[in-house]
Protein backbone atom coordinates (compact mmCIF):
# COMPACT_ATOMS: atom_id res chain seq x y z
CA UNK A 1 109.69 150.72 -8.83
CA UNK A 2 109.22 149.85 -5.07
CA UNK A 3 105.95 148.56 -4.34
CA UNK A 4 105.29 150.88 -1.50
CA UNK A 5 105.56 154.14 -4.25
CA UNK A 6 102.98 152.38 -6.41
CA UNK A 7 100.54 152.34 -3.42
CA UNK A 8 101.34 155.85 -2.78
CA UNK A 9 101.93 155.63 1.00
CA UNK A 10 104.48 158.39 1.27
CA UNK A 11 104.56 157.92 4.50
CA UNK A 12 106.15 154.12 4.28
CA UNK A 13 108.60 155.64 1.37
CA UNK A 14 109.72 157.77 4.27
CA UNK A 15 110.14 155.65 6.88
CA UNK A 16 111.94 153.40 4.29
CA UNK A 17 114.38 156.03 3.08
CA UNK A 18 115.10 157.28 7.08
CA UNK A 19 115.82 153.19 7.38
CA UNK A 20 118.10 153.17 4.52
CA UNK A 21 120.01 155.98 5.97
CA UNK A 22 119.95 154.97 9.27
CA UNK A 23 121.55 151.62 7.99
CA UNK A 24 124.53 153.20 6.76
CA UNK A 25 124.96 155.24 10.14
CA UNK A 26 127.45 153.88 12.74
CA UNK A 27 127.64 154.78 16.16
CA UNK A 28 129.33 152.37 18.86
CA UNK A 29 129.98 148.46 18.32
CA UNK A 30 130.85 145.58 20.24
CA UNK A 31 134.49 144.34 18.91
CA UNK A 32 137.47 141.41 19.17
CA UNK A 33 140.89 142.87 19.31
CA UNK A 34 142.80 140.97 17.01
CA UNK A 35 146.19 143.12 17.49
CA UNK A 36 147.66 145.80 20.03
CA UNK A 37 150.39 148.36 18.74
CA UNK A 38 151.66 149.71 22.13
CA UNK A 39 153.86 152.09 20.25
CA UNK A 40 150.96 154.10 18.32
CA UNK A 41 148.12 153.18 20.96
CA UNK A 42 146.19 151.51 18.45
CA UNK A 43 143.98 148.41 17.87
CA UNK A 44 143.40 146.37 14.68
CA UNK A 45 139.77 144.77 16.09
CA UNK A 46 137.00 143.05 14.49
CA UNK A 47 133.23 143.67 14.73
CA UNK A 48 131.29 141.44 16.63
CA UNK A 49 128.06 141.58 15.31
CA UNK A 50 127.54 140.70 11.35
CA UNK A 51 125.42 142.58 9.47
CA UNK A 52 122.57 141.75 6.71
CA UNK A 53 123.09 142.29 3.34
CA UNK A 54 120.50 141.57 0.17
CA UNK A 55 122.37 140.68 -2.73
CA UNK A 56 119.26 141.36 -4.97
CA UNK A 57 117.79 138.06 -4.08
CA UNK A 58 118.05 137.09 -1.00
CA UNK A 59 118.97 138.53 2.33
CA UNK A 60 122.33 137.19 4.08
CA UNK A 61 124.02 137.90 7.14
CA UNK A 62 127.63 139.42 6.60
CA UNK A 63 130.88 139.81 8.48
CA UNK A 64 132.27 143.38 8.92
CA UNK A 65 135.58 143.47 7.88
CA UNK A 66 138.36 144.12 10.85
CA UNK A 67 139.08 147.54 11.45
CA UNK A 68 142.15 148.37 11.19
CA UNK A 69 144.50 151.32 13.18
CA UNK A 70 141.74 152.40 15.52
CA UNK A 71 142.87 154.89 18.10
CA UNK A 72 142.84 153.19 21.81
CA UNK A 73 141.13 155.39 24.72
CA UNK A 74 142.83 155.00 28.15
CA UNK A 75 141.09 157.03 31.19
CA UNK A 76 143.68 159.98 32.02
CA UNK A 77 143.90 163.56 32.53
CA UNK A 78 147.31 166.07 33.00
CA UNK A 79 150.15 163.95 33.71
CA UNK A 80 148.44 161.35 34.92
CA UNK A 81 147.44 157.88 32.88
CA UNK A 82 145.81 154.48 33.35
CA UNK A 83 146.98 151.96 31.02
CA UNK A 84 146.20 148.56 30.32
CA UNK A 85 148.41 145.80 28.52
CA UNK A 86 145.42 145.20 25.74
CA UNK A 87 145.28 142.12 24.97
CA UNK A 88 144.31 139.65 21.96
CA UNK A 89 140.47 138.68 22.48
CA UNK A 90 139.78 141.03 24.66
CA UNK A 91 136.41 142.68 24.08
CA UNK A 92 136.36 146.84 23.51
CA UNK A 93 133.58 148.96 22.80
CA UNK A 94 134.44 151.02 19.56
CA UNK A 95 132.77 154.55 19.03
CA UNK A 96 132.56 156.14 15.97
CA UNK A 97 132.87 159.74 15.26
CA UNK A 98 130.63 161.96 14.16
CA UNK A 99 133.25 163.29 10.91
CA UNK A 100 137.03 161.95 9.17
CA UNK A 101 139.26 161.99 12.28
CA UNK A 102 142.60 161.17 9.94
CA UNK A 103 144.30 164.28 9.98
CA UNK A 104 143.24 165.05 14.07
CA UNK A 105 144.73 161.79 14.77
CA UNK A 106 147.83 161.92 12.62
CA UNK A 107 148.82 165.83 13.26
CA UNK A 108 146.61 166.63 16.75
CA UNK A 109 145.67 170.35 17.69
CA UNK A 110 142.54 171.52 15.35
CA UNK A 111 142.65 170.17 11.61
CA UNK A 112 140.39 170.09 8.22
CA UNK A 113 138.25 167.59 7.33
CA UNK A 114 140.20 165.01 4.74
CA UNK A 115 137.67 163.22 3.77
CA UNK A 116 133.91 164.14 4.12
CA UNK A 117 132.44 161.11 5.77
CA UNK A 118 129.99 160.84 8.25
CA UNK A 119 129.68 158.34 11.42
CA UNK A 120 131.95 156.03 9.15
CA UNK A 121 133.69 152.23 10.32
CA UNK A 122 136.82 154.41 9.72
CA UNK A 123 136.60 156.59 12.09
CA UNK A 124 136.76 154.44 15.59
CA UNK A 125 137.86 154.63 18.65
CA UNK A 126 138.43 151.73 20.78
CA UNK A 127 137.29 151.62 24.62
CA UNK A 128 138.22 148.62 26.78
CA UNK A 129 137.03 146.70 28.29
CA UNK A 130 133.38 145.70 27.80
CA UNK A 131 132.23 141.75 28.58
CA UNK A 132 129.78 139.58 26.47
CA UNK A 133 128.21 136.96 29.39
CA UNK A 134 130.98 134.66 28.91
CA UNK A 135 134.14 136.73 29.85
CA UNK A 136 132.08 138.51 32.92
CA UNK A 137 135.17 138.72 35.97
CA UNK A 138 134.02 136.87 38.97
CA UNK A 139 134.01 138.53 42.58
CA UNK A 140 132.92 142.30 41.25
CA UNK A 141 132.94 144.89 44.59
CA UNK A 142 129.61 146.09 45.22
CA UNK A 143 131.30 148.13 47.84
CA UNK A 144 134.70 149.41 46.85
CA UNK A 145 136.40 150.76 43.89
CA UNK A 146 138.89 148.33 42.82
CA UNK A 147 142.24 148.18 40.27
CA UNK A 148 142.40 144.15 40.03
CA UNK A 149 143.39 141.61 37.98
CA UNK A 150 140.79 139.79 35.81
CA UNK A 151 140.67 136.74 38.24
CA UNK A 152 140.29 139.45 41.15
CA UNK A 153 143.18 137.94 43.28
CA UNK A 154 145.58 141.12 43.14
CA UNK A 155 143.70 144.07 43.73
CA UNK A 156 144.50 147.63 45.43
CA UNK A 157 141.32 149.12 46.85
CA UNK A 158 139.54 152.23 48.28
CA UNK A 159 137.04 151.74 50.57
CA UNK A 160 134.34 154.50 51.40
CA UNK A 161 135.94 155.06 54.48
CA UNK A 162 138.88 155.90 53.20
CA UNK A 163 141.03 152.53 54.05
CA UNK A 164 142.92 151.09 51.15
CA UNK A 165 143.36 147.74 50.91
CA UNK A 166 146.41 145.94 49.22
CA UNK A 167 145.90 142.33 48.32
CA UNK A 168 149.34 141.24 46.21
CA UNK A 169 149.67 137.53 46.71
CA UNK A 170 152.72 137.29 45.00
CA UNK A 171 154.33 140.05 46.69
CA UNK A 172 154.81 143.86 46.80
CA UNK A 173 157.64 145.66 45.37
CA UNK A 174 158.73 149.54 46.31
CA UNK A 175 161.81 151.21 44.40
CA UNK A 176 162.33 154.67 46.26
CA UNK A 177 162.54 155.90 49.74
CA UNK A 178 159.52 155.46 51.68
CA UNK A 179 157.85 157.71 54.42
CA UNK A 180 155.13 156.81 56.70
CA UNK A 181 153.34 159.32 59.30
CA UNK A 182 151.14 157.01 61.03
CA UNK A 183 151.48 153.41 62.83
CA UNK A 184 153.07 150.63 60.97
CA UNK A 185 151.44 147.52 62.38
CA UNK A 186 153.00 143.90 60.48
CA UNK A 187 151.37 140.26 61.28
CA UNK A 188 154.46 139.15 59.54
CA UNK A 189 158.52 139.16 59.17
CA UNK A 190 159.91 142.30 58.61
CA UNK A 191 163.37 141.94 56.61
CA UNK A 192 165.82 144.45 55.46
CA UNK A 193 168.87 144.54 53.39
CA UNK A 194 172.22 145.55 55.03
CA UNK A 195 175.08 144.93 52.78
CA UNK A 196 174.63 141.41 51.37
CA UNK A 197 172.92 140.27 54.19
CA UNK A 198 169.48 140.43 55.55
CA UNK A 199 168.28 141.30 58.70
CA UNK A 200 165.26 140.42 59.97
CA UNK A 201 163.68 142.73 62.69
CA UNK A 202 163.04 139.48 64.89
CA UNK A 203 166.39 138.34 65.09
CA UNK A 204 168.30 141.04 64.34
CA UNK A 205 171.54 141.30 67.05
CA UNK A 206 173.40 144.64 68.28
CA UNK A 207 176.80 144.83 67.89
CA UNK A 208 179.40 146.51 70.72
CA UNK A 209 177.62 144.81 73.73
CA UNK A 210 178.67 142.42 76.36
CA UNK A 211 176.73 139.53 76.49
CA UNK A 212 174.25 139.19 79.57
CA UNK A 213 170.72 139.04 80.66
CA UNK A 214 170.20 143.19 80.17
CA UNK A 215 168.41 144.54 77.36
CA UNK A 216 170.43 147.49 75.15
CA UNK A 217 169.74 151.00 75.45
CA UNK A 218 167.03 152.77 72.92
CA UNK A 219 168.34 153.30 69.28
CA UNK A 220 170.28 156.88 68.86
CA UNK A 221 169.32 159.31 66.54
């Protein structure tokens, strides 16, 4: 018998039993991503905090076993996603539901419980990307909402004043035609493709001319 019944403080037999139960109850976890299945969006990730366990005689501290095939959450809405190329060791934040989410997750639309478990380590989903002190990005914006690269050199950003700023250091890429209302103002060379040449606008020539000290008329439409 416990030695708290034999004292008869119910109270402490209640506050023991809510512990118990509260021990068993899983809510959100710090985790490693151990593996990234692109295909079916999910994460095989282990728990980053250890739990402790008494064996009957002594109290040890325990590893949780990875968990495997949890669902990854990516910020979206309509037709519109935001992906990220998960990676091994990254650090997610994985939240567990409140009932069985196998049959949800395997059919979608509305579905029947398959199992009848309760805030359970098998029912997670992963949320990147949270940051123990060591893997904190440098050079956060207190001022701007950024999409950047961990080591904050690429970035496109929106400024409250509604500039955005593109910072691509190794270069920008457009496929598709391109159409721009408003001044187009370039500190550097501007180059385009013409057959399997390129032009650049700074020493680009006019054909159908005579040669002379007058400039050419203004383009035609």
């Amino acid at each position: 018998m416990d030695q708290r019944e034999r004292i008869g403080d119910r109270e402490e037999v209640m506050r023991a039993a809510i512990r118990d139960a509260l021990a068993n109850t899983w809510v959100c976890l710090p985790a490693i991503v151990q593996y990234f299945d692109p295909v079916k969006c999910t994460c095989t990730a282990q728990v980053a905090i250890k739990i402790r366990v008494n064996n009957g005689t002594k109290w040890t501290w325990q590893q949780i076993p990875a968990l495997i095939r949890v669902p990854v959450h990516f910020p979206g809405g309509g037709n519109f996603l935001v992906t990220f190329p998960l990676a091994v060791g990254d650090e997610v934040l994985i939240m567990f539901a409140d009932r069985c989410i196998d049959a949800w997750w395997q059919s979608g639309g509305v579905q029947q419980q398959v199992e009848y478990r309760i805030h359970d380590l098998s029912d997670g989903f992963a949320i990147p990307k949270v940051f123990s002190v060591p893997k904190v990005p440098a050079n956060i914006s207190t001022t701007t909402a950024q999409l950047r690269s961990m080591d904050g050199t690429a970035y496109i950003e929106l400024a409250p004043s509604g500039v955005i700023n593109l910072h691509a250091p190794g270069g920008f890429n457009v496929v598709g035609a391109q159409a721009n209302t408003g001044a187009l103002t370039a500190t550097g060379e501007i180059t385009a493709k013409q057959g399997t040449s390129n032009n650049t606008v700074s020493a680009h020539v006019h054909g159908g001319v005579t040669a002379g000290t007058a400039n050419t008329s203004t383009p035609t439409g």
